[in-house]
Protein backbone atom coordinates (compact mmCIF):
# COMPACT_ATOMS: atom_id res chain seq x y z
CA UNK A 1 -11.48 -12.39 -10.68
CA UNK A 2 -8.99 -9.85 -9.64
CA UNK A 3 -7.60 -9.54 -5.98
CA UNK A 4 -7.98 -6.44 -4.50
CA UNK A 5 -4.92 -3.88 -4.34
CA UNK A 6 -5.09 -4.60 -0.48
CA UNK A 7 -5.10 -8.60 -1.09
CA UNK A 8 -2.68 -8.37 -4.08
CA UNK A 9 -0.20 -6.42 -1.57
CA UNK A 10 -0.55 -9.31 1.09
CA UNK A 11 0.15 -12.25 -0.85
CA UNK A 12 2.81 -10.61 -2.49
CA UNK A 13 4.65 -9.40 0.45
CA UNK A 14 3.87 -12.79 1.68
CA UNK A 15 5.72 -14.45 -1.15
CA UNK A 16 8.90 -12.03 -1.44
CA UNK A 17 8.91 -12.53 2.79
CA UNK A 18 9.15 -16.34 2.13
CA UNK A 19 11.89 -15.30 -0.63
CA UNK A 20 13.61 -12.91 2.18
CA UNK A 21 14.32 -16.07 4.26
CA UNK A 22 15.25 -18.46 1.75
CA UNK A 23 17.51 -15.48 1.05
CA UNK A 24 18.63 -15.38 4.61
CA UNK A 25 19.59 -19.23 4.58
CA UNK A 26 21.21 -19.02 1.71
CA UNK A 27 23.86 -16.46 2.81
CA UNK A 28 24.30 -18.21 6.08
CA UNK A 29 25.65 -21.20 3.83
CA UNK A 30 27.18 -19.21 1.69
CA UNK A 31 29.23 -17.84 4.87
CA UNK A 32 30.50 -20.96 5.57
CA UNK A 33 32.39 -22.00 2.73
CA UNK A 34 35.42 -20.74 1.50
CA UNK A 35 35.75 -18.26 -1.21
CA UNK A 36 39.56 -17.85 -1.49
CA UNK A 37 41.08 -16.83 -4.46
CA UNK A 38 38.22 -15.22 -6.12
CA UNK A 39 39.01 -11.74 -8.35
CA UNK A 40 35.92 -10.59 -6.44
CA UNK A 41 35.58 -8.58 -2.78
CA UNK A 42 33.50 -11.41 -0.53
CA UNK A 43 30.05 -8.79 -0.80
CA UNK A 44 30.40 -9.14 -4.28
CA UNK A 45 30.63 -12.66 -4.49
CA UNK A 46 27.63 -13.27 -2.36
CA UNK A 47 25.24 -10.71 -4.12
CA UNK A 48 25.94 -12.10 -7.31
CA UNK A 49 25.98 -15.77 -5.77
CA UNK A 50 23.17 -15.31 -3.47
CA UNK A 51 21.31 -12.16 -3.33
CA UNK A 52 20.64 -11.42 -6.79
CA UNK A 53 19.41 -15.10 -7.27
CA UNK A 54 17.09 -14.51 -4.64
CA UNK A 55 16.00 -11.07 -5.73
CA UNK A 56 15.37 -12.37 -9.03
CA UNK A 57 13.00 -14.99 -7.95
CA UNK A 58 10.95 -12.80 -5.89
CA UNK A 59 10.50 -10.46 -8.85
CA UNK A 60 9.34 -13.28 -10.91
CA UNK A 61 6.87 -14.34 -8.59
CA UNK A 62 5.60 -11.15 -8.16
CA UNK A 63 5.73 -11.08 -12.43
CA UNK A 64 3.77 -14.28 -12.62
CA UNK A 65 0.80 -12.76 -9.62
CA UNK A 66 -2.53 -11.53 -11.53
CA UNK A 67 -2.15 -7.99 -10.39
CA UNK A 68 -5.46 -6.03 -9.39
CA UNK A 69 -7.93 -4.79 -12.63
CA UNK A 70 -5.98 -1.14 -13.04
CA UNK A 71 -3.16 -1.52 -11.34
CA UNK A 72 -1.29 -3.91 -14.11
CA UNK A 73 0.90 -1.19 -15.37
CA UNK A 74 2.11 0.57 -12.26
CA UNK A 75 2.89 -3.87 -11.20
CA UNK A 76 4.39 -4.29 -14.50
CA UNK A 77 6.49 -0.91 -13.54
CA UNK A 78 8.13 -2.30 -10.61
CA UNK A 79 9.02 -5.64 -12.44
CA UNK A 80 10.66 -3.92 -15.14
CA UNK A 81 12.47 -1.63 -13.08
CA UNK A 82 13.87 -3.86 -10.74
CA UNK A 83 14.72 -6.87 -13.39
CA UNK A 84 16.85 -3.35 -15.01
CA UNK A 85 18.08 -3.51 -11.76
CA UNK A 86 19.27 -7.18 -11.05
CA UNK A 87 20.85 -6.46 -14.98
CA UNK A 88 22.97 -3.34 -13.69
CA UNK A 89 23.45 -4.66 -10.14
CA UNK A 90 25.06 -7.65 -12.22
CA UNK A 91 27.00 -5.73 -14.68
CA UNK A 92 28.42 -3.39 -11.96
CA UNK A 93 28.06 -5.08 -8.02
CA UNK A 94 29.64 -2.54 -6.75
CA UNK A 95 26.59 -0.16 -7.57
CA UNK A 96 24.48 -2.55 -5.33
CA UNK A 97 26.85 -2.33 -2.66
CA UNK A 98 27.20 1.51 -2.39
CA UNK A 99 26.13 2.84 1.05
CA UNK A 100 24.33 5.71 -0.76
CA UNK A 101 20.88 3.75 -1.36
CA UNK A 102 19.44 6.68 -3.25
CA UNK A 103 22.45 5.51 -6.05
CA UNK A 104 21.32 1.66 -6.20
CA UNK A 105 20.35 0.22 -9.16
CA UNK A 106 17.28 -0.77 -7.23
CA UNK A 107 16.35 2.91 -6.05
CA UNK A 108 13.67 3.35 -8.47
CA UNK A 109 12.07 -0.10 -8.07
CA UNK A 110 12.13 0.82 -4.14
CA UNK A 111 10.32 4.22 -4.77
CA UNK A 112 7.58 2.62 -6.60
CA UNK A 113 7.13 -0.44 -4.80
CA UNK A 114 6.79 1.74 -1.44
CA UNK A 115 4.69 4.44 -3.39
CA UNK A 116 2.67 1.26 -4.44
CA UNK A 117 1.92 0.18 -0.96
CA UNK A 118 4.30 -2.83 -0.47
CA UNK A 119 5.89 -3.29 3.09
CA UNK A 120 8.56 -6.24 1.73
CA UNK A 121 8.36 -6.35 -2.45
CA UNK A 122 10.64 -4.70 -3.55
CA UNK A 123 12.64 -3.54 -0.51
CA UNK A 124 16.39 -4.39 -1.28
C-alpha cells in the first residue's frame, strides 16, 4: 500500500536529514586534509568531492521510496530535475557555487521539492 503524501514527506525528509549529516561529516574530514596543488578553487573541490556525492545519494534514496498513489510523477519530477542538476553542477561547479541561488543548477529541483511539501529533500 501507498504512504500517504504526509508519511511519504516524513520518511523522506527523514532519510535526506540522515544524508545532510553524513554530508556534514564528510566535509569536516574533508577540511582536514590537504588539497594543495589542485587546478580547482577549495569549494570546488569539496562539492565535487563531497557534496555532490552526498546529494546524489539522497536523490537516489528518495528515487528508490514508493511515492504516494498520484503523486509518482510530480516525485519522479524532482528526481529528474535534480539528478540534471548534480550533471550540470558537475560539468560547471562554479554554477553550484554562485551566490545567486535563483541561478543554481538545483533551483528548479528546490521549487518543486518546496512546492511539493518537503522541509529537507531537496533543499541544496
Amino acid at each position: 500500500m501507498a504512504p500517504t503524501r504526509a508519511a511519504f514527506i516524513r520518511r523522506a525528509d527523514a532519510q535526506c536529514s540522515k544524508g545532510n549529516d553524513e554530508e556534514t561529516a564528510a566535509i569536516r574530514a574533508y577540511a582536514k586534509e590537504k588539497h594543495a596543488g589542485s587546478a580547482q578553487s577549495p569549494e570546488e573541490g569539496l562539492l565535487l568531492a563531497v557534496v555532490l556525492p552526498s546529494i546524489r545519494e539522497n536523490v537516489e534514496r528518495l528515487g528508490g521510496m514508493d511515492a504516494p498513489s498520484g503523486d509518482e510523477g510530480m516525485v519522479q519530477a524532482i528526481v529528474a530535475a535534480d539528478e540534471k542538476a548534480i550533471e550540470r553542477a558537475e560539468a560547471d561547479p562554479s554554477s553550484a557555487l554562485s551566490a545567486d541561488r535563483s541561478r543554481s543548477p538545483f533551483a528548479r529541483g528546490a521549487k518543486l521539492s518546496k512546492r511539493y511539501g518537503f522541509k529537507v529533500c531537496g533543499q541544496y
